[in-house]
PDB file of N, CA and C in Angstrom:
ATOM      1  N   UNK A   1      -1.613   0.716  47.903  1.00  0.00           N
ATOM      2  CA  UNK A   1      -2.033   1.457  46.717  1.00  0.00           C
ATOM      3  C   UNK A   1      -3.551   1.546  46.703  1.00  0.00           C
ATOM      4  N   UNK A   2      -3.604   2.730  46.251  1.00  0.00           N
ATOM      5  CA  UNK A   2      -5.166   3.102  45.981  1.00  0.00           C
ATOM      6  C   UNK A   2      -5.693   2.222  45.088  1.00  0.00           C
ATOM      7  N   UNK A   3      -7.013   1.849  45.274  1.00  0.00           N
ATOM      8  CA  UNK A   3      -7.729   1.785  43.955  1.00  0.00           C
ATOM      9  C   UNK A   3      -7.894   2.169  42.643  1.00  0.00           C
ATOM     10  N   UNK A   4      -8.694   3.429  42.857  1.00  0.00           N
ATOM     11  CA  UNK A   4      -8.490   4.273  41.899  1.00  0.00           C
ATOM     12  C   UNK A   4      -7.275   4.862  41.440  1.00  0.00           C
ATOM     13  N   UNK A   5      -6.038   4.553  41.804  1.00  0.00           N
ATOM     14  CA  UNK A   5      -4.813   4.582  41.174  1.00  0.00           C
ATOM     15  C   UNK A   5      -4.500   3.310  40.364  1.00  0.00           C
ATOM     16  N   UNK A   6      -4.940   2.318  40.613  1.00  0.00           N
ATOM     17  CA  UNK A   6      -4.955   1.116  40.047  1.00  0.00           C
ATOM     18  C   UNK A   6      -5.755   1.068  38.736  1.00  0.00           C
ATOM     19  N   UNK A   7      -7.201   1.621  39.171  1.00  0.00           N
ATOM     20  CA  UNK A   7      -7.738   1.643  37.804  1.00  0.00           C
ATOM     21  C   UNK A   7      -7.638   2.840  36.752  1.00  0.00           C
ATOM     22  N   UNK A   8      -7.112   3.665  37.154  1.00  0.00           N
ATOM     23  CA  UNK A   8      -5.946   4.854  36.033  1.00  0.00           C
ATOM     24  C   UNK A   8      -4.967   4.279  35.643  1.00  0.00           C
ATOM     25  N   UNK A   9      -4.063   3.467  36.264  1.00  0.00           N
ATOM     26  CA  UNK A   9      -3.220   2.643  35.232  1.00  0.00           C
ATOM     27  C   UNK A   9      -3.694   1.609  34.802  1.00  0.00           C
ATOM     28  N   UNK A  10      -4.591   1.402  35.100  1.00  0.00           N
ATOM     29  CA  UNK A  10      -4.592   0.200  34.169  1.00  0.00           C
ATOM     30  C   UNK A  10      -5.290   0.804  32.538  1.00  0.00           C
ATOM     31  N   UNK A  11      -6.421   1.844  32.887  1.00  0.00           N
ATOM     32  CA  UNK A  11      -6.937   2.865  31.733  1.00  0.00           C
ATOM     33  C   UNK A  11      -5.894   3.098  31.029  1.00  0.00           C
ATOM     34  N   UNK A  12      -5.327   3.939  31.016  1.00  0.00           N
ATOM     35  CA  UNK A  12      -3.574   4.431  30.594  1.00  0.00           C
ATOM     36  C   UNK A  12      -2.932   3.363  30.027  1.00  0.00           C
ATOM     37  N   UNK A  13      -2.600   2.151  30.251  1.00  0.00           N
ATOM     38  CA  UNK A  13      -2.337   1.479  29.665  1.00  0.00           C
ATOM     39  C   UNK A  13      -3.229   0.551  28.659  1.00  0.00           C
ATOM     40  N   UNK A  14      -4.385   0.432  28.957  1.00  0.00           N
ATOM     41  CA  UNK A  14      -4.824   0.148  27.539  1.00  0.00           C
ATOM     42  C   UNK A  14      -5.106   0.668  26.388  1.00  0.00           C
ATOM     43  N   UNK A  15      -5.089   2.458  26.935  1.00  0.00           N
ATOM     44  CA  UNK A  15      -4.973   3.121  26.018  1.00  0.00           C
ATOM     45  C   UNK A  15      -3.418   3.069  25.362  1.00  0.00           C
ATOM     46  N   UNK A  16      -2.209   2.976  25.542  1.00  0.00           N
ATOM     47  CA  UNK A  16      -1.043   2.658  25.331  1.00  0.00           C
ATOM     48  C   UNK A  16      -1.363   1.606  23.922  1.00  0.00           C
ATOM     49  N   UNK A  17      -1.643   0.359  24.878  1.00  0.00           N
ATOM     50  CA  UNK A  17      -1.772  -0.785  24.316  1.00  0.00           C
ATOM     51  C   UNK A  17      -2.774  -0.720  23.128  1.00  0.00           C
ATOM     52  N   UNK A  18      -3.952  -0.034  23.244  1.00  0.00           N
ATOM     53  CA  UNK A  18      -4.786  -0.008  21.906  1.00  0.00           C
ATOM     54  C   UNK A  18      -4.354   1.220  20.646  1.00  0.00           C
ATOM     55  N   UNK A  19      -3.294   1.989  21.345  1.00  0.00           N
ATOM     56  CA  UNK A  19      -2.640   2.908  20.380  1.00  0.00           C
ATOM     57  C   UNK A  19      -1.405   2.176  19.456  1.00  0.00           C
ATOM     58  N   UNK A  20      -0.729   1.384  20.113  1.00  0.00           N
ATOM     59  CA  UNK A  20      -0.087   0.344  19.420  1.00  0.00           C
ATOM     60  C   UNK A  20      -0.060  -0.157  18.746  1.00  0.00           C
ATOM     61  N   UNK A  21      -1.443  -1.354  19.261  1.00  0.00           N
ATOM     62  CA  UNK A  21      -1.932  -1.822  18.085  1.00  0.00           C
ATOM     63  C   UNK A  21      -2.528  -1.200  16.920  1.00  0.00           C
ATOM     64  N   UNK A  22      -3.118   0.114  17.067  1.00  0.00           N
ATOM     65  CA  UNK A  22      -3.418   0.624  16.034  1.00  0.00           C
ATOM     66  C   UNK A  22      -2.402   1.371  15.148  1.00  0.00           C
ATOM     67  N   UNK A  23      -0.848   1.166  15.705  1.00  0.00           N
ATOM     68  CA  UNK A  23       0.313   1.822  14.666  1.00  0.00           C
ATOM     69  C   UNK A  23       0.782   0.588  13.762  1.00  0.00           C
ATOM     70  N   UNK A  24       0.326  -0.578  14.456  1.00  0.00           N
ATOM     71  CA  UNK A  24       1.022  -2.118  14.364  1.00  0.00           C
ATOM     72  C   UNK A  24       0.057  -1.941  13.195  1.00  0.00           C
ATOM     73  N   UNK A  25      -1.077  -2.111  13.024  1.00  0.00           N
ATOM     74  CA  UNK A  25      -1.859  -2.522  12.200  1.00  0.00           C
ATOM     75  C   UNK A  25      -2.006  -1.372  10.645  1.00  0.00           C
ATOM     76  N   UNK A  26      -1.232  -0.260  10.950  1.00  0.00           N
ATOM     77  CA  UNK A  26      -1.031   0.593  10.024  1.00  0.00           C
ATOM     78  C   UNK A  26       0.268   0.296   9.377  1.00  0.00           C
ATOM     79  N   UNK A  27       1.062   0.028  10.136  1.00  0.00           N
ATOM     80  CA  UNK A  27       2.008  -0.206   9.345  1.00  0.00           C
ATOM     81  C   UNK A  27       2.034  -1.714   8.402  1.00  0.00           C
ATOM     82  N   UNK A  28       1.468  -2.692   8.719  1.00  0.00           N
ATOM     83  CA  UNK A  28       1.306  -3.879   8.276  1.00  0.00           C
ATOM     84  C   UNK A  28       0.679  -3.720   6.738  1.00  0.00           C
ATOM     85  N   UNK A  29      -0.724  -2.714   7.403  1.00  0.00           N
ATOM     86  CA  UNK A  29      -0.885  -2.499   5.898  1.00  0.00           C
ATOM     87  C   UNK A  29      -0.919  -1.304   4.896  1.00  0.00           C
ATOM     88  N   UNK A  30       0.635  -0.473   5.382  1.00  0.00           N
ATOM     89  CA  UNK A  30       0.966  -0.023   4.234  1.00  0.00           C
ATOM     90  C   UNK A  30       2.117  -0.951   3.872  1.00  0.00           C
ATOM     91  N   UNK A  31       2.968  -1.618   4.540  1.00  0.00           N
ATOM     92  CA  UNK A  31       3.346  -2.604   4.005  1.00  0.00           C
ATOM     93  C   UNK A  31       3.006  -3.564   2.893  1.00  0.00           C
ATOM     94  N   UNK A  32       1.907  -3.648   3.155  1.00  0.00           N
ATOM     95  CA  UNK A  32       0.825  -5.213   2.714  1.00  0.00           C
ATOM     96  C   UNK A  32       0.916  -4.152   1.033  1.00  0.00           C
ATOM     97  N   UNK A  33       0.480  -3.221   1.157  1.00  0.00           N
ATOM     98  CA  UNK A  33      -0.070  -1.926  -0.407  1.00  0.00           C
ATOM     99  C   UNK A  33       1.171  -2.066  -0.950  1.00  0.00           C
ATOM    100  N   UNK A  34       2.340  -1.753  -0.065  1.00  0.00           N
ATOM    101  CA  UNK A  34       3.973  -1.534  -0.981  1.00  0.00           C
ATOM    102  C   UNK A  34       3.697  -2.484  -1.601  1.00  0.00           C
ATOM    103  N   UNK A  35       3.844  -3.926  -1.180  1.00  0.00           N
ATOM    104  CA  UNK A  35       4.165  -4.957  -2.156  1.00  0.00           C
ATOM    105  C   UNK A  35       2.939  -5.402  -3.018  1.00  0.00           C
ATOM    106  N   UNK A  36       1.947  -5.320  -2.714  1.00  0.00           N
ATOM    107  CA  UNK A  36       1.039  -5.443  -3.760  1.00  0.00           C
ATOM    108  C   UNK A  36       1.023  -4.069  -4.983  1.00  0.00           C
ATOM    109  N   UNK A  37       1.669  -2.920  -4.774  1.00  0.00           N
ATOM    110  CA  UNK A  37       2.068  -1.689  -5.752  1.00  0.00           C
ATOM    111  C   UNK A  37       3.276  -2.666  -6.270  1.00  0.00           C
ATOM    112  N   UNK A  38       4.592  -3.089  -5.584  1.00  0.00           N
ATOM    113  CA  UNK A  38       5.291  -3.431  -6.451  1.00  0.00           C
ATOM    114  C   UNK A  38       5.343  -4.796  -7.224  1.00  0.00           C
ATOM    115  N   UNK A  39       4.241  -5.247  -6.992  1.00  0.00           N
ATOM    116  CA  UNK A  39       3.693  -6.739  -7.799  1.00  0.00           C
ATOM    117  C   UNK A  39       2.944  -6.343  -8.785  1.00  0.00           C
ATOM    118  N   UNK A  40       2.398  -5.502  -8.484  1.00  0.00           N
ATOM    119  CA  UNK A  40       1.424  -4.890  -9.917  1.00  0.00           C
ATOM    120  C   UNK A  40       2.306  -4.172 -11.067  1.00  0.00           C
ATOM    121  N   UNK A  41       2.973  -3.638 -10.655  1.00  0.00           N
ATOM    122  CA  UNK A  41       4.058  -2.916 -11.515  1.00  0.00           C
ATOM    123  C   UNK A  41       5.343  -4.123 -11.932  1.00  0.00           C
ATOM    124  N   UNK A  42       5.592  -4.839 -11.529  1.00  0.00           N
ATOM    125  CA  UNK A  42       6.316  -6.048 -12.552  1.00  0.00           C
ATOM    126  C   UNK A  42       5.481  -6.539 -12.816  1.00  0.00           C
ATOM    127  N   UNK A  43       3.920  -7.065 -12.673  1.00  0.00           N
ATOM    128  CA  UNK A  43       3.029  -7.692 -13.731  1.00  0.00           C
ATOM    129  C   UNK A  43       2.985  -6.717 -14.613  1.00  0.00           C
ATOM    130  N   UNK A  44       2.551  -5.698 -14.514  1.00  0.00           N
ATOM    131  CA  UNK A  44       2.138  -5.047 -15.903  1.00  0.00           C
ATOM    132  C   UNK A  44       3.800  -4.425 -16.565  1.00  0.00           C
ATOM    133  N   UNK A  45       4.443  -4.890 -16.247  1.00  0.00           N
ATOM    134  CA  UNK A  45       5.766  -4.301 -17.105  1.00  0.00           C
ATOM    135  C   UNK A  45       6.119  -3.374 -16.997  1.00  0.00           C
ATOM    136  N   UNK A  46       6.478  -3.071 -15.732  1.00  0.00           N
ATOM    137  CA  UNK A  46       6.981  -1.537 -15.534  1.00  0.00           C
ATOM    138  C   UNK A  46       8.467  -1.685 -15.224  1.00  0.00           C
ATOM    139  N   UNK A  47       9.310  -1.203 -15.616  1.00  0.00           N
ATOM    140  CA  UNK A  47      10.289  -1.210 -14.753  1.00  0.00           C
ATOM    141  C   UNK A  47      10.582  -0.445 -13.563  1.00  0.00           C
ATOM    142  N   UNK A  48      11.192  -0.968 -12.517  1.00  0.00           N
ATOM    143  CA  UNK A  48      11.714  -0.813 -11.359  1.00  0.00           C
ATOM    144  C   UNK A  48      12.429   0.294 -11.653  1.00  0.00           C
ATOM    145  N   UNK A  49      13.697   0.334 -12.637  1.00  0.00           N
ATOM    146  CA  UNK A  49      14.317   2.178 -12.599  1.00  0.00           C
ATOM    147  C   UNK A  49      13.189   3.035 -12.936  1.00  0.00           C
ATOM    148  N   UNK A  50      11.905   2.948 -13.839  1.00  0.00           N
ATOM    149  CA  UNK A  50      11.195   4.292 -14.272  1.00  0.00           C
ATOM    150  C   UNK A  50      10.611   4.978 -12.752  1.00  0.00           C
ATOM    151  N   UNK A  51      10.211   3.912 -12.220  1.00  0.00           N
ATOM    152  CA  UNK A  51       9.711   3.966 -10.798  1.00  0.00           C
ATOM    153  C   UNK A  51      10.747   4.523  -9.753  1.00  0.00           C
ATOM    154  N   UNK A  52      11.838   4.303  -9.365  1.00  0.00           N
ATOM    155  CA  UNK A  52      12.886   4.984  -8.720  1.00  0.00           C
ATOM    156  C   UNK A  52      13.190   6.218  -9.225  1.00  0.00           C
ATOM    157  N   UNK A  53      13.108   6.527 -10.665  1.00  0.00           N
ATOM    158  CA  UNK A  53      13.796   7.886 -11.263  1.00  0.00           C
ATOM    159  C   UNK A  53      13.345   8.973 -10.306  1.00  0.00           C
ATOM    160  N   UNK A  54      14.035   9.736 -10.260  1.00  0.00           N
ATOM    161  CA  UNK A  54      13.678  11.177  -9.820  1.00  0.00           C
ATOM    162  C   UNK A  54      12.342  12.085 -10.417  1.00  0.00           C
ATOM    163  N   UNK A  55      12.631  11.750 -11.854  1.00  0.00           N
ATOM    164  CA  UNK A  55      11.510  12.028 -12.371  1.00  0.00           C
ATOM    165  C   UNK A  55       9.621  11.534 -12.102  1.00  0.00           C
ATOM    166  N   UNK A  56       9.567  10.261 -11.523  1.00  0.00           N
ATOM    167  CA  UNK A  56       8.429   9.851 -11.275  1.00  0.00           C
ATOM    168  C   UNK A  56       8.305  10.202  -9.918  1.00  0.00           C
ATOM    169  N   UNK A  57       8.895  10.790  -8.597  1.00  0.00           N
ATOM    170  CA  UNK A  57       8.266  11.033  -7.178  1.00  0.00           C
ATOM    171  C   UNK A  57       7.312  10.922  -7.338  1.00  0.00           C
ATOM    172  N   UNK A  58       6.648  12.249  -7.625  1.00  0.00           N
ATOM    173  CA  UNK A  58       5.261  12.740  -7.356  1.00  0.00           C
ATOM    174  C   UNK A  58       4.293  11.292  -7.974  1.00  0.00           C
ATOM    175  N   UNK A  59       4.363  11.121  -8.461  1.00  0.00           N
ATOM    176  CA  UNK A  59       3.785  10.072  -9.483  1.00  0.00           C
ATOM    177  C   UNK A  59       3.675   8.735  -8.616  1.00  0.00           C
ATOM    178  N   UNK A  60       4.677   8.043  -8.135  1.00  0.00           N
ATOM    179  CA  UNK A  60       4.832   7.541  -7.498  1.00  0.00           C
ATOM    180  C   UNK A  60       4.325   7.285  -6.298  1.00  0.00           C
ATOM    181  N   UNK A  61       4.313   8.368  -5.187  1.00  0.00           N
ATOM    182  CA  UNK A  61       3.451   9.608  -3.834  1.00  0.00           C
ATOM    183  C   UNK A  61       2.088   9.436  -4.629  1.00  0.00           C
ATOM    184  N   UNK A  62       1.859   9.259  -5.710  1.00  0.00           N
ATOM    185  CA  UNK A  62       0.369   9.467  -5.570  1.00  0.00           C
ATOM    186  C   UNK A  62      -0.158   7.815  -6.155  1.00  0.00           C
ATOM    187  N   UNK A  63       0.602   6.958  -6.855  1.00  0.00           N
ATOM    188  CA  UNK A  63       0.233   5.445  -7.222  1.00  0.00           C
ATOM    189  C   UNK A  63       0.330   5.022  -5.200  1.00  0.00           C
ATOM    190  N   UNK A  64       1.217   5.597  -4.486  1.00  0.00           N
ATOM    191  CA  UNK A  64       1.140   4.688  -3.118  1.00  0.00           C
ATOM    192  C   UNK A  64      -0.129   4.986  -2.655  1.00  0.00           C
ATOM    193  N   UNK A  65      -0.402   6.384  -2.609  1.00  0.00           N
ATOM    194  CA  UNK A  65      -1.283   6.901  -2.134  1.00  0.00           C
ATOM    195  C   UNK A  65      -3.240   6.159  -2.918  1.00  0.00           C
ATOM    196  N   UNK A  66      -3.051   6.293  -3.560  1.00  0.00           N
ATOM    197  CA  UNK A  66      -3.825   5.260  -4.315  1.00  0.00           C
ATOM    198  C   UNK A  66      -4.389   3.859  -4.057  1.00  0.00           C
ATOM    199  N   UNK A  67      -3.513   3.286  -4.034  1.00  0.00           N
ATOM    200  CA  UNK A  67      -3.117   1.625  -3.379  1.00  0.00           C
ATOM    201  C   UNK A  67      -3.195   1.319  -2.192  1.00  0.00           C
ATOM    202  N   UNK A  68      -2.758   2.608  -0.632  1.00  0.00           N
ATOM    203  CA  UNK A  68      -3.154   2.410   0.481  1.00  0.00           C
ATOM    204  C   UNK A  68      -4.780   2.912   0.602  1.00  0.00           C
ATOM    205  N   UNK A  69      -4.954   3.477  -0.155  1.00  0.00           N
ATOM    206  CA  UNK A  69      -6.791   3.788   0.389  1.00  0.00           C
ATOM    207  C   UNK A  69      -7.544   2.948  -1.038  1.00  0.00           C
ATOM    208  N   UNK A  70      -7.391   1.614  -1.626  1.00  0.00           N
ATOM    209  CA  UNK A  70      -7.875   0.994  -2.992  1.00  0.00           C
ATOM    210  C   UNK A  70      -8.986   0.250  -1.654  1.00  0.00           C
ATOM    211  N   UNK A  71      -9.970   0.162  -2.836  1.00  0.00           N
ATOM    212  CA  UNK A  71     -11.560  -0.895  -2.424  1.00  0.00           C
ATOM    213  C   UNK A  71     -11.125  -2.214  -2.805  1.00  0.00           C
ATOM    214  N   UNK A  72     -10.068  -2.280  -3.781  1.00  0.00           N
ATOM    215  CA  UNK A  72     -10.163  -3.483  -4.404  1.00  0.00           C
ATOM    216  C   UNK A  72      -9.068  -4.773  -3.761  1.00  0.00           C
ATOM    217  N   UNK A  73      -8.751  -4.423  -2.836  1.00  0.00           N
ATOM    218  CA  UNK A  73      -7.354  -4.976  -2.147  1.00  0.00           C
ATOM    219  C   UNK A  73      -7.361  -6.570  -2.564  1.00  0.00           C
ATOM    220  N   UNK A  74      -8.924  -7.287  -2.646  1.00  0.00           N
ATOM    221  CA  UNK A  74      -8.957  -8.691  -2.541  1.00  0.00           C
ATOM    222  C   UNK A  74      -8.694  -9.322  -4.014  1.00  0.00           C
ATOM    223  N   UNK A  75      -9.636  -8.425  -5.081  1.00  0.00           N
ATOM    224  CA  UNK A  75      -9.117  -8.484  -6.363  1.00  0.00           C
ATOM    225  C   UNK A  75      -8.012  -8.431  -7.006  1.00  0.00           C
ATOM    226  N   UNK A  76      -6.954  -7.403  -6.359  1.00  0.00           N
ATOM    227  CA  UNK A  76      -5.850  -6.983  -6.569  1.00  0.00           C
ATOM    228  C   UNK A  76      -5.222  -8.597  -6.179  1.00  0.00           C
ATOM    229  N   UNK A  77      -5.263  -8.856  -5.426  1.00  0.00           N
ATOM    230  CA  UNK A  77      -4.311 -10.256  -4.083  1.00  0.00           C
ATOM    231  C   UNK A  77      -4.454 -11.296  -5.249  1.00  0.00           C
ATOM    232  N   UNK A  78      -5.596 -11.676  -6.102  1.00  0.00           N
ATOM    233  CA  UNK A  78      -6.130 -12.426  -6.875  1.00  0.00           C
ATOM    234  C   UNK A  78      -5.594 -12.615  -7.717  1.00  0.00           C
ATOM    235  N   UNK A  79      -5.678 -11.204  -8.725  1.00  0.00           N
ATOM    236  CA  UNK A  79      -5.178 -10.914 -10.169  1.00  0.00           C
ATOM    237  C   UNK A  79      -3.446 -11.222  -9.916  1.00  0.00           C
ATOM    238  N   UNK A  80      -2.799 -10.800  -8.956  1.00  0.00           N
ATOM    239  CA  UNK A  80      -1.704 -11.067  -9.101  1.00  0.00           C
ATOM    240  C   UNK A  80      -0.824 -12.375  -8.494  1.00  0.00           C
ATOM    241  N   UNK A  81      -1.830 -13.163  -7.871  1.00  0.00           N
ATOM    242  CA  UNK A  81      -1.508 -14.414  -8.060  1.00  0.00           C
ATOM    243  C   UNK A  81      -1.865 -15.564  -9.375  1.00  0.00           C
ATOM    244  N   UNK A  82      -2.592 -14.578 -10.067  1.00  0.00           N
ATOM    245  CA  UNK A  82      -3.368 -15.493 -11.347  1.00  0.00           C
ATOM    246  C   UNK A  82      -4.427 -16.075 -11.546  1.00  0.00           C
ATOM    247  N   UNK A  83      -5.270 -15.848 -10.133  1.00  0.00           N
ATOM    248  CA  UNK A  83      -6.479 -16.609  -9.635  1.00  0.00           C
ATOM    249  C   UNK A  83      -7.600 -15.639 -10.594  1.00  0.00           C
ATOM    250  N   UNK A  84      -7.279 -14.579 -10.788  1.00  0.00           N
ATOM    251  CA  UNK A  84      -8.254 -13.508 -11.450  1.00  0.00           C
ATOM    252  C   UNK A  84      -8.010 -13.463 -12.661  1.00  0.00           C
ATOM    253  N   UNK A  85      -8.948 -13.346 -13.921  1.00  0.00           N
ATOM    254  CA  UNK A  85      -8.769 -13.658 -15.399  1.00  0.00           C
ATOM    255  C   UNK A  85      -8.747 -12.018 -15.775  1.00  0.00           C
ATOM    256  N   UNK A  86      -8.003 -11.837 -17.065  1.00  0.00           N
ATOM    257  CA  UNK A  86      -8.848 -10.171 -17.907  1.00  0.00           C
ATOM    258  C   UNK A  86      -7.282  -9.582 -17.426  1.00  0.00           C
ATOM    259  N   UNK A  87      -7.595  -8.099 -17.666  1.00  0.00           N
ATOM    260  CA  UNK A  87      -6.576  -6.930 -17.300  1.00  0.00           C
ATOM    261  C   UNK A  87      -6.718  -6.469 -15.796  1.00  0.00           C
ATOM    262  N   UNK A  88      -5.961  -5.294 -15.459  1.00  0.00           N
ATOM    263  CA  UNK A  88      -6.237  -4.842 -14.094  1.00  0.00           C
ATOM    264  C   UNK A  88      -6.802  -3.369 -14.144  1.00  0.00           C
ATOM    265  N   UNK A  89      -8.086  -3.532 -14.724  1.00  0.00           N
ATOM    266  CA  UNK A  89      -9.077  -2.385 -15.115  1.00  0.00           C
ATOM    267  C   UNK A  89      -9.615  -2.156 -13.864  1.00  0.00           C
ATOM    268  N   UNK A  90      -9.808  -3.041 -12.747  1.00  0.00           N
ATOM    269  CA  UNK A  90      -9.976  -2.666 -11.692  1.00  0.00           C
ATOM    270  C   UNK A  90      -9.194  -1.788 -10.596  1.00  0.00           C
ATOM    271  N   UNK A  91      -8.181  -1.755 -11.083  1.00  0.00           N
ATOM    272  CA  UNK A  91      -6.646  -1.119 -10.173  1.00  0.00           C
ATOM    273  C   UNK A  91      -7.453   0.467 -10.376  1.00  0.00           C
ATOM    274  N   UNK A  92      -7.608   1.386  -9.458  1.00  0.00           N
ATOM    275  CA  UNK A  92      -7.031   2.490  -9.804  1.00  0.00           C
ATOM    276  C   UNK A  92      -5.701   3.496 -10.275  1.00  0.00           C
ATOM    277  N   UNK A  93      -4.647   2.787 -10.256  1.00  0.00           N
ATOM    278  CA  UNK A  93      -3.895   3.235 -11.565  1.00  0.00           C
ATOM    279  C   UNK A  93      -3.644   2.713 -12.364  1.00  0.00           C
ATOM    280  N   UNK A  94      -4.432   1.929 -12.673  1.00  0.00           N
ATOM    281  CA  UNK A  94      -4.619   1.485 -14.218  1.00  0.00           C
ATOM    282  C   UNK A  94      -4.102   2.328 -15.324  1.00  0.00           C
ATOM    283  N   UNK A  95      -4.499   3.074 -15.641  1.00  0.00           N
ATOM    284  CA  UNK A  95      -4.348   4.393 -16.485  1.00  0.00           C
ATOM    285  C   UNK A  95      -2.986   4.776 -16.154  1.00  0.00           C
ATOM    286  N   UNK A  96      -2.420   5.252 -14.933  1.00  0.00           N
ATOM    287  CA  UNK A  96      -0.927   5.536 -14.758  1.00  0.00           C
ATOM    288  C   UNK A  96       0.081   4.630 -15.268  1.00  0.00           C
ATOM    289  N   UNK A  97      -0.202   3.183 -14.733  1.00  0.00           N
ATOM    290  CA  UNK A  97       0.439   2.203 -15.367  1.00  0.00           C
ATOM    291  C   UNK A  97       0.622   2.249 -16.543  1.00  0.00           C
ATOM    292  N   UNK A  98      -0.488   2.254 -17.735  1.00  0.00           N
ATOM    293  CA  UNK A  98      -0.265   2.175 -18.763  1.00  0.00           C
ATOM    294  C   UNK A  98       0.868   3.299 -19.457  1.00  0.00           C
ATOM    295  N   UNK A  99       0.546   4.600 -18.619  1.00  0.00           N
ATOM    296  CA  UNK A  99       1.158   5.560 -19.569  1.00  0.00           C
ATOM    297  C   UNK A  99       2.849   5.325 -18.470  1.00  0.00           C
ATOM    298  N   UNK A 100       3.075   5.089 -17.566  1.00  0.00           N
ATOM    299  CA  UNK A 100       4.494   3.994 -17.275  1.00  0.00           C
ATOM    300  C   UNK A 100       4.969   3.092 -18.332  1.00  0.00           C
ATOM    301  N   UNK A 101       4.414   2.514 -18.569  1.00  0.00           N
ATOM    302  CA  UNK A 101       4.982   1.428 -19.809  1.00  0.00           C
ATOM    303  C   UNK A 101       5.285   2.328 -20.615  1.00  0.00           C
ATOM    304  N   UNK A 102       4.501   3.440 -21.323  1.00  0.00           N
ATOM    305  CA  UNK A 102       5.257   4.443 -22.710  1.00  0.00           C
ATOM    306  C   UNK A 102       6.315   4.987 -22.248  1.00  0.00           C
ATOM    307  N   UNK A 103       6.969   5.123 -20.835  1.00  0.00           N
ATOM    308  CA  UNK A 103       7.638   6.134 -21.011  1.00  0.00           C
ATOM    309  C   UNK A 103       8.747   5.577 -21.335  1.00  0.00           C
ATOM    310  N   UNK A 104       9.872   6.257 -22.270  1.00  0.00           N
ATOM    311  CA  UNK A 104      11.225   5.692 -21.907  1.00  0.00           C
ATOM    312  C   UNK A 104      12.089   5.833 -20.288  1.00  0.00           C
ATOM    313  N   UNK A 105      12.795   4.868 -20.443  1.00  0.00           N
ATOM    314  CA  UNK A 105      14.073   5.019 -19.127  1.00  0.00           C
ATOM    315  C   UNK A 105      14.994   5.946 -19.631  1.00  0.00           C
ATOM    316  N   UNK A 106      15.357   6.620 -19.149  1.00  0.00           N
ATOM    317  CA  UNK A 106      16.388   7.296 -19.045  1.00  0.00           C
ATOM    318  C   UNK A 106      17.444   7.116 -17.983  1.00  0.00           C
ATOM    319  N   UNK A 107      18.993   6.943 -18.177  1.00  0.00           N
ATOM    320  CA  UNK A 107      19.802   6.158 -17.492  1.00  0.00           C
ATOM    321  C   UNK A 107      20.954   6.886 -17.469  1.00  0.00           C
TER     322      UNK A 107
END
């Protein structure tokens, strides 16, 4: 075997390998956002059906969307272990949340 066939695969494969890891590490943390979205939403009293309804998708698509691109990820980790004092005025859907709690369920 050539050389330079050697060092094209081996290129090729770290490109493989660093594309990987970079799906590995995306998915971890939209993972990591789901459950910190659905920890924030049973702290602040939301229920789990308003959130499933049909009626909230979009709403929903845009609290994930929210939560995977948030500044506050460390605050968030905090407040909802209890380590952080006050409300979650820091959350960017703060405001959504709240108007979640008014809504009724419908069942």
């Amino acid at each position: 075997m050539s050389n330079s066939f050697i060092q094209s695969f081996a290129a090729i494969t770290m490109v493989g390998v660093a594309f990987l890891l970079f799906l590995a590490i995306r998915a971890y943390m939209a993972a990591a956002s789901e459950r910190r979205m659905r920890s924030m939403l049973e702290r602040v009293g939301i229920d789990p059906i308003i959130v499933a309804s049909g009626d909230t998708t979009k709403i929903t698509k845009e609290i994930r969307q929210r939560c995977r691109t948030c500044s506050t990820e460390a605050v968030c980790e905090r407040w909802l272990c209890g380590e952080e004092q006050g409300g979650n005025d820091f959350c960017p859907n703060a405001n959504v949340f709240a108007t979640l709690r008014k809504t009724p369920v419908h069942q």
